[in-house]
C-alpha atoms as a PDB file:
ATOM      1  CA  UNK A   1      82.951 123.495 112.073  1.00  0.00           C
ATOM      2  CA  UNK A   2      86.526 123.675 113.329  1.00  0.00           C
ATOM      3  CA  UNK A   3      86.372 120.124 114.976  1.00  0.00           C
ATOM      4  CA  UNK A   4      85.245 118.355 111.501  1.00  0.00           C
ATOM      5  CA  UNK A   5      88.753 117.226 110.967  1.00  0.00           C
ATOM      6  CA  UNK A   6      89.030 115.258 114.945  1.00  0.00           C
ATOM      7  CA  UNK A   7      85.196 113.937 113.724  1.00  0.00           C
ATOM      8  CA  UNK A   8      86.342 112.651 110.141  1.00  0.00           C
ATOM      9  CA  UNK A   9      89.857 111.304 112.181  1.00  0.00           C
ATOM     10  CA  UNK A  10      87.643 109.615 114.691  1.00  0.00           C
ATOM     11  CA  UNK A  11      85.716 107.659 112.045  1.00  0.00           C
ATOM     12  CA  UNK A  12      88.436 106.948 110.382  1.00  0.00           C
ATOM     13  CA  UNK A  13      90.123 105.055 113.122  1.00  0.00           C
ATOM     14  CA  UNK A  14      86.660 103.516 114.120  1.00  0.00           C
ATOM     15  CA  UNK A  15      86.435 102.158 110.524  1.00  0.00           C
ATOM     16  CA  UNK A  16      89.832 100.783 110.704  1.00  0.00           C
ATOM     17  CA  UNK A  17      89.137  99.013 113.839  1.00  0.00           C
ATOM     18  CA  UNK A  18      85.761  97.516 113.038  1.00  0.00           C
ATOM     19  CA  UNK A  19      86.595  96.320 109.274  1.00  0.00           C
ATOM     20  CA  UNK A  20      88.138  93.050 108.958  1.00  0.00           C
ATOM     21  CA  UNK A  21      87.866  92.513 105.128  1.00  0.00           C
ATOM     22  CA  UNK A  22      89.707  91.533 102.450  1.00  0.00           C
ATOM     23  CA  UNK A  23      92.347  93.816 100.887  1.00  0.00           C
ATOM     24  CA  UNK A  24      93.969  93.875  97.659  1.00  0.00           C
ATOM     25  CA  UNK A  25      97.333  93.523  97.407  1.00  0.00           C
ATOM     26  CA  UNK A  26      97.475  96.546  95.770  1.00  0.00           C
ATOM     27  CA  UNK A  27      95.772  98.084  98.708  1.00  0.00           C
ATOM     28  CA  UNK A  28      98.929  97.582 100.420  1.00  0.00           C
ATOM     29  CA  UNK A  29     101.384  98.653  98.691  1.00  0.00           C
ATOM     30  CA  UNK A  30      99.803 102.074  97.767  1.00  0.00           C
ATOM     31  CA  UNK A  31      98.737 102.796 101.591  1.00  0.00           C
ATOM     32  CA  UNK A  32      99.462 100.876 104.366  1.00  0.00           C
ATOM     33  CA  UNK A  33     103.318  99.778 103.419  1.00  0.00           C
ATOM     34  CA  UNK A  34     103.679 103.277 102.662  1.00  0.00           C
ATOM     35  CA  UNK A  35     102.579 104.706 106.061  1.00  0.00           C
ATOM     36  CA  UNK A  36     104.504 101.594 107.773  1.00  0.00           C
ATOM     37  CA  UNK A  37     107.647 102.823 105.436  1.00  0.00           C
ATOM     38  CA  UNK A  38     106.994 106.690 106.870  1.00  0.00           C
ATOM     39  CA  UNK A  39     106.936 105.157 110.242  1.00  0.00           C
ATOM     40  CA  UNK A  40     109.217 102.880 110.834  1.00  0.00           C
ATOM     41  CA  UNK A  41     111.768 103.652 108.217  1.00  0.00           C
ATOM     42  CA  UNK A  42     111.219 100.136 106.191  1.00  0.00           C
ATOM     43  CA  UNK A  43     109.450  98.158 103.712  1.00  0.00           C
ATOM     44  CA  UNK A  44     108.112  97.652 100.086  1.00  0.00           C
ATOM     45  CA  UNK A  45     107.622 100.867  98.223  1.00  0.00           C
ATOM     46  CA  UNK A  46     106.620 100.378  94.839  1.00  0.00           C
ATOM     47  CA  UNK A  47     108.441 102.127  92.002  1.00  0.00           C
ATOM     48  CA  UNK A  48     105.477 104.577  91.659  1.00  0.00           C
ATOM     49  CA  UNK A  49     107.022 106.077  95.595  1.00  0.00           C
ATOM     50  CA  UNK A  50     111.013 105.292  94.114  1.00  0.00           C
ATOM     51  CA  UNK A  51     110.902 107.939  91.486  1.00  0.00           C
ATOM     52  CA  UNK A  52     113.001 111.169  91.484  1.00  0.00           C
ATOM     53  CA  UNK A  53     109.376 112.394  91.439  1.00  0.00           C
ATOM     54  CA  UNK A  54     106.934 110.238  93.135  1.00  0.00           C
ATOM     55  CA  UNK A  55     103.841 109.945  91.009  1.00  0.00           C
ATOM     56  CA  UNK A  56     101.108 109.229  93.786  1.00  0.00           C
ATOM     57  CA  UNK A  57      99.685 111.242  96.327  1.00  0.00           C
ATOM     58  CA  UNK A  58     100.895 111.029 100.124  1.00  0.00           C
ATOM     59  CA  UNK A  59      97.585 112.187 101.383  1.00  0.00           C
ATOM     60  CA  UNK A  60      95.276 108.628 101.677  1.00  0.00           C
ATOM     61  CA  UNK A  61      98.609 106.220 103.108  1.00  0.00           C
ATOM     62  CA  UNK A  62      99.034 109.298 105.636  1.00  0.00           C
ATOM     63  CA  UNK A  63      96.178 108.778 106.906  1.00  0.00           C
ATOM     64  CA  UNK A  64      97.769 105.433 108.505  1.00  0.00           C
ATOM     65  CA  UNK A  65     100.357 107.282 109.917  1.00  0.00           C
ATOM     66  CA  UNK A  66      99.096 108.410 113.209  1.00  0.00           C
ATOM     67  CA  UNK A  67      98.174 104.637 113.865  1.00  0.00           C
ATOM     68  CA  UNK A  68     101.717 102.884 113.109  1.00  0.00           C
ATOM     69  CA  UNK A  69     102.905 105.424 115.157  1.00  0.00           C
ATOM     70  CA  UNK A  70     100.706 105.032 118.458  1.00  0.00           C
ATOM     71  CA  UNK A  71     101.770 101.298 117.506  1.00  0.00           C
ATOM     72  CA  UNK A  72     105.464 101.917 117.620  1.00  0.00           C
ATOM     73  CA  UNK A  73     105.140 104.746 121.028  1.00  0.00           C
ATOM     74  CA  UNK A  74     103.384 102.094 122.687  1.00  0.00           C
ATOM     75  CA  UNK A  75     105.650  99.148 121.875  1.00  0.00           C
ATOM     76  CA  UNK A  76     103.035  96.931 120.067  1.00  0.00           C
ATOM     77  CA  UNK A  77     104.307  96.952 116.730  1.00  0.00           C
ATOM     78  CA  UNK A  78     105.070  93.690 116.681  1.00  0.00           C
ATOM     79  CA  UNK A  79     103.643  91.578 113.787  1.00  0.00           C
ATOM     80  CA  UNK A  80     101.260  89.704 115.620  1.00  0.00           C
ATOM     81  CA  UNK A  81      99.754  93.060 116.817  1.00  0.00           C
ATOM     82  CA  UNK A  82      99.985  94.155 113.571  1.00  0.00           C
ATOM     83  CA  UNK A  83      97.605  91.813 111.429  1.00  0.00           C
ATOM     84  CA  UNK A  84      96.806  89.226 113.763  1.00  0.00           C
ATOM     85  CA  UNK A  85      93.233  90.581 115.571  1.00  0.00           C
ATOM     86  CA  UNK A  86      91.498  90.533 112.483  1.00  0.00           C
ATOM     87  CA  UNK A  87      92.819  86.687 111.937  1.00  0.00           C
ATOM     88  CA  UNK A  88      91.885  85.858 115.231  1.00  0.00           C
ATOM     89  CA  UNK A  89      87.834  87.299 114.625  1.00  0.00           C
ATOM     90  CA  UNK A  90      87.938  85.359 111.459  1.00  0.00           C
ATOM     91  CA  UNK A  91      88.728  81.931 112.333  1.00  0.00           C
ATOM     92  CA  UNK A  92      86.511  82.019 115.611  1.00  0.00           C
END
């Protein structure tokens, strides 16, 4: 019972590697920009993060977190990194 969290982690990333769909703007800007923003100490944060009291919930974009992060320890945080494997799939 005590490695559920590592087995609902793992699936997460496996998810997030395997999906190449289409996201929502919105999508975006309430999760990843938000865990690229935590990470890397820039971006778009909507007003709903801006507020003297934020009004969403940090839990679901921190989920991202660990990932931007092995992104930026490893040096492959470049944009093409970033968004462009899922392009590449697409268009072959």
């Amino acid at each position: 019972m005590h490695h559920l969290p590592l087995v609902a982690l793992a699936i997460r990333i496996g998810i997030a590697l395997a999906t190449c769909t289409f996201f929502q703007p919105d999508e975006y800007y309430q999760s990843l920009e938000v865990a690229h923003h935590l990470v890397f100490g820039y971006g778009q944060l909507t007003w709903e993060w801006l507020a003297p009291n934020p009004i969403r919930s940090i839990i679901y974009p921190a989920l991202n977190v660990p990932i931007y992060w092995l992104l930026k320890v490893f040096h492959l945080d470049e944009t093409a990194a970033l968004v462009g494997t899922c392009r590449e799939r697409a268009t072959s």
